[in-house]
Protein backbone atom coordinates (compact mmCIF):
# COMPACT_ATOMS: atom_id res chain seq x y z
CA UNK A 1 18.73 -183.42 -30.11
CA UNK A 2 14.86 -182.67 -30.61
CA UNK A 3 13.87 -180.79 -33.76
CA UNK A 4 11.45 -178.15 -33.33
CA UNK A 5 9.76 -176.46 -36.62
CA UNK A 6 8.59 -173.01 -36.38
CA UNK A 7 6.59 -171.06 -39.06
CA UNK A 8 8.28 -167.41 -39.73
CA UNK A 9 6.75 -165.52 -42.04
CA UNK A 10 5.08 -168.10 -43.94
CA UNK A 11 8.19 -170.13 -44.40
CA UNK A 12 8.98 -173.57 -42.29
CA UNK A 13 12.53 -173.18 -40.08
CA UNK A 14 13.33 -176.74 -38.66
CA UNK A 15 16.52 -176.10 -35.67
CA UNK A 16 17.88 -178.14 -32.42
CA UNK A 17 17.61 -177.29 -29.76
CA UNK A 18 20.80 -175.17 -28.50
CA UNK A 19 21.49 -173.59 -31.68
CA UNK A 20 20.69 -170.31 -29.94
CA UNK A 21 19.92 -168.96 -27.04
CA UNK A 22 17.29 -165.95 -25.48
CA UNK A 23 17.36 -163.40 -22.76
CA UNK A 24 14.80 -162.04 -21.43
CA UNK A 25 14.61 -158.74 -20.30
CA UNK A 26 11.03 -158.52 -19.72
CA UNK A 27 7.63 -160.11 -20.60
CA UNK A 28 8.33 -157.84 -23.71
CA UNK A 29 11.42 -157.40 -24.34
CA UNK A 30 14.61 -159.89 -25.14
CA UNK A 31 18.05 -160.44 -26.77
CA UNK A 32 18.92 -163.49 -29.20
CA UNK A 33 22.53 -164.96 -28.84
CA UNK A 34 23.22 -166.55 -32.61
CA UNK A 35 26.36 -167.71 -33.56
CA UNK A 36 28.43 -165.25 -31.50
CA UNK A 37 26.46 -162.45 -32.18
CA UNK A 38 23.47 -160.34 -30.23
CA UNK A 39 19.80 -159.55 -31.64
CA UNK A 40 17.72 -157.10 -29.83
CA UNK A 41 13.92 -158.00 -29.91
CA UNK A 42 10.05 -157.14 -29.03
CA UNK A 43 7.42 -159.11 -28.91
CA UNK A 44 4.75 -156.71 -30.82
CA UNK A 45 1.83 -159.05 -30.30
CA UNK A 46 1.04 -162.20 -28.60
CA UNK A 47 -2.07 -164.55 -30.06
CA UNK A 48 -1.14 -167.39 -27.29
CA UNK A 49 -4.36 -169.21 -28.62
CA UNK A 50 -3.40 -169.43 -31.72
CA UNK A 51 0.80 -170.26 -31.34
CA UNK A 52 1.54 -167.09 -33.20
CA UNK A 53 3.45 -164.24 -32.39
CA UNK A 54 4.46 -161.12 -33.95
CA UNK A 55 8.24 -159.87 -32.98
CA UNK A 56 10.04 -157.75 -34.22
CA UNK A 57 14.18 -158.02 -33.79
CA UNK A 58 16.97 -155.31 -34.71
CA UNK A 59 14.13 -153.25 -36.27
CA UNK A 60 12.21 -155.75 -38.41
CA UNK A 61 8.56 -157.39 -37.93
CA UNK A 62 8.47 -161.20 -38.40
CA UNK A 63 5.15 -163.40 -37.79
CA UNK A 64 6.19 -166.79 -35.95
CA UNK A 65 3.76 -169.71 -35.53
CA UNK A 66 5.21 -172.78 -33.28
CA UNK A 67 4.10 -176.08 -35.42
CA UNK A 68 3.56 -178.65 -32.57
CA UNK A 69 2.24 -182.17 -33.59
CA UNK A 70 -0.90 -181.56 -31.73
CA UNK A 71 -1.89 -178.85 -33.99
CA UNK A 72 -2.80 -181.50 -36.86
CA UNK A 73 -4.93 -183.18 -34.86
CA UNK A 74 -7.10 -180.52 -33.64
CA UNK A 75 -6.83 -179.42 -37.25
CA UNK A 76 -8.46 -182.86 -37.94
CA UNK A 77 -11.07 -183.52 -35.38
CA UNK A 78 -11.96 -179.07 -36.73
CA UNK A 79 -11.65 -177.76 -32.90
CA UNK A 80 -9.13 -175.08 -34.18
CA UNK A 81 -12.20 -173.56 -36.13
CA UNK A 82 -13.18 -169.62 -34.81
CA UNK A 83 -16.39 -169.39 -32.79
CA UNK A 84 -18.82 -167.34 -35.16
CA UNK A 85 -21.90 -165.07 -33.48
CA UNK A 86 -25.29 -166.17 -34.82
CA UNK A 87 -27.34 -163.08 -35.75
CA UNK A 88 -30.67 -162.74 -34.41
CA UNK A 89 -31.30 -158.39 -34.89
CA UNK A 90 -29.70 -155.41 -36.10
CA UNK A 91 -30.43 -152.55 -33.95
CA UNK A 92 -29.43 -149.06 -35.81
CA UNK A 93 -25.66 -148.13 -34.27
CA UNK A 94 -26.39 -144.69 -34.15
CA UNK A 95 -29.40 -142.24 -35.17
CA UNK A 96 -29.66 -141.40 -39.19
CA UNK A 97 -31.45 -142.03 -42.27
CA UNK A 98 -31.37 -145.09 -43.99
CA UNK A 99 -30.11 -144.47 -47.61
CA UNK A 100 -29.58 -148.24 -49.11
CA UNK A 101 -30.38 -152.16 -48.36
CA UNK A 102 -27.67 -154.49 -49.66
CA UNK A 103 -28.97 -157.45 -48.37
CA UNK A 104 -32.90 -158.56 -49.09
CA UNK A 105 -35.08 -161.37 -47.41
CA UNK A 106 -33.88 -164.79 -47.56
CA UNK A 107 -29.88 -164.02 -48.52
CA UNK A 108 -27.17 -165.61 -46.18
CA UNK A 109 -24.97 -163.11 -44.35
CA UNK A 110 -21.35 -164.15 -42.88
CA UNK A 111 -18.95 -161.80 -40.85
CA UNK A 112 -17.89 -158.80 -42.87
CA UNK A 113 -21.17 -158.57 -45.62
CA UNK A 114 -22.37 -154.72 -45.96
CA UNK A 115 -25.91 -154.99 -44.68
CA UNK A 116 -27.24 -151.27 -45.31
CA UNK A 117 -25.87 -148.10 -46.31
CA UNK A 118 -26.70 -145.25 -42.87
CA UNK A 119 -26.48 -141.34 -43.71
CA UNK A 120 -25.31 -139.87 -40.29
CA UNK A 121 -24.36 -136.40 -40.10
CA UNK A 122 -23.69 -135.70 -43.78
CA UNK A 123 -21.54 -139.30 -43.79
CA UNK A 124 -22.26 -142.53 -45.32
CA UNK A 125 -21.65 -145.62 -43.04
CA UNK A 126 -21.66 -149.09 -44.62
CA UNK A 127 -22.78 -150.87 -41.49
CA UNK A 128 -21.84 -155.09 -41.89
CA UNK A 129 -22.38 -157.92 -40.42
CA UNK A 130 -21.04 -159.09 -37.03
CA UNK A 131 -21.83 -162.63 -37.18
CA UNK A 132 -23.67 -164.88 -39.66
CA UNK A 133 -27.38 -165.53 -40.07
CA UNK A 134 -30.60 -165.45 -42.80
CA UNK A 135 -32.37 -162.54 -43.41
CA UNK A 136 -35.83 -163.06 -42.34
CA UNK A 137 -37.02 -159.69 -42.15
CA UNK A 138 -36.14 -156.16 -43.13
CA UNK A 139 -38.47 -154.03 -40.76
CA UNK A 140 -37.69 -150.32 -42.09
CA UNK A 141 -37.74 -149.24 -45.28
CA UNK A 142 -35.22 -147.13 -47.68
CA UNK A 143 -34.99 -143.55 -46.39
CA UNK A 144 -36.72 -144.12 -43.44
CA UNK A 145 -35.03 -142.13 -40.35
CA UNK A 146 -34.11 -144.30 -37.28
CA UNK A 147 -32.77 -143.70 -33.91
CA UNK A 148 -30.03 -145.23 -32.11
CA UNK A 149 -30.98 -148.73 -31.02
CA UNK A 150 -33.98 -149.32 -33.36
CA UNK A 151 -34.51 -152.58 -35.02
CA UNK A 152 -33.72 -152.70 -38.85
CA UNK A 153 -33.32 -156.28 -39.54
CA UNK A 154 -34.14 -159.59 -38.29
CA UNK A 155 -32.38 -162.80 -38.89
CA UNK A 156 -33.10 -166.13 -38.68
């Protein structure tokens, strides 16, 4: 029989083919026949791209990755390697006063760095980067008050 390997919760689970059986009810929901017994299950989330699922079954949450032998070799040849947005500007998200830089001409920015610190009705927002990019210019300065859609920073 063929061996198939999954990935469950961070753990490898090698099985043939046979050794259970599913139902499915839906494009959501399904029952697992194992060993003469019945598990009811949901798929919570589906990221297809990626293999992975997240399912839950009689009430708990597993993460399950199908580890195919084409999977190494797009790991290899790096084509399983996210798309990432180059920055070019950051407008202002909303109108407010600027209270904070944390980034200053010529520092490298990746998805997630805080970029500024924006006071907006009595609230501090830590606005951060959506992509990656160089700072090339910071065009307003600290405590300046900006209106939605204004440019703040430009990248390079």
């Amino acid at each position: 029989m063929v061996e198939t390997k999954y990935i469950v919760d961070g753990n490898e689970v090698k099985g043939e083919k046979g050794f259970s059986s599913v139902e499915w009810i839906d494009d959501t929901y399904f029952t697992i026949h194992f060993m003469g017994k019945k598990f009811h299950g949901e798929i919570v989330e589906a990221a297809t791209e990626d293999q992975k699922m997240t399912i839950k079954v009689n009430q708990r949450t597993f993460e399950v990755k199908k580890d195919r032998p084409i999977d190494e070799l797009i790991h290899k040849m790096g084509l399983d390697k996210k798309k990432v947005r180059k920055l070019h500007q950051l407008k202002s998200p909303m109108p407010g006063r600027i209270l904070k830089f944390s980034v200053e001409v010529g520092d490298e920015v990746s998805i997630g760095t805080p970029l500024l610190t924006l006071e907006a009705m009595k609230m501090e927002n830590v606005i951060k980067a959506e992509g990656e990019g160089k700072v090339k210019a910071i065009v307003k300065d600290k405590e300046t008050v900006v209106e939605k859609g204004e440019l703040i920073i430009e990248f390079e």
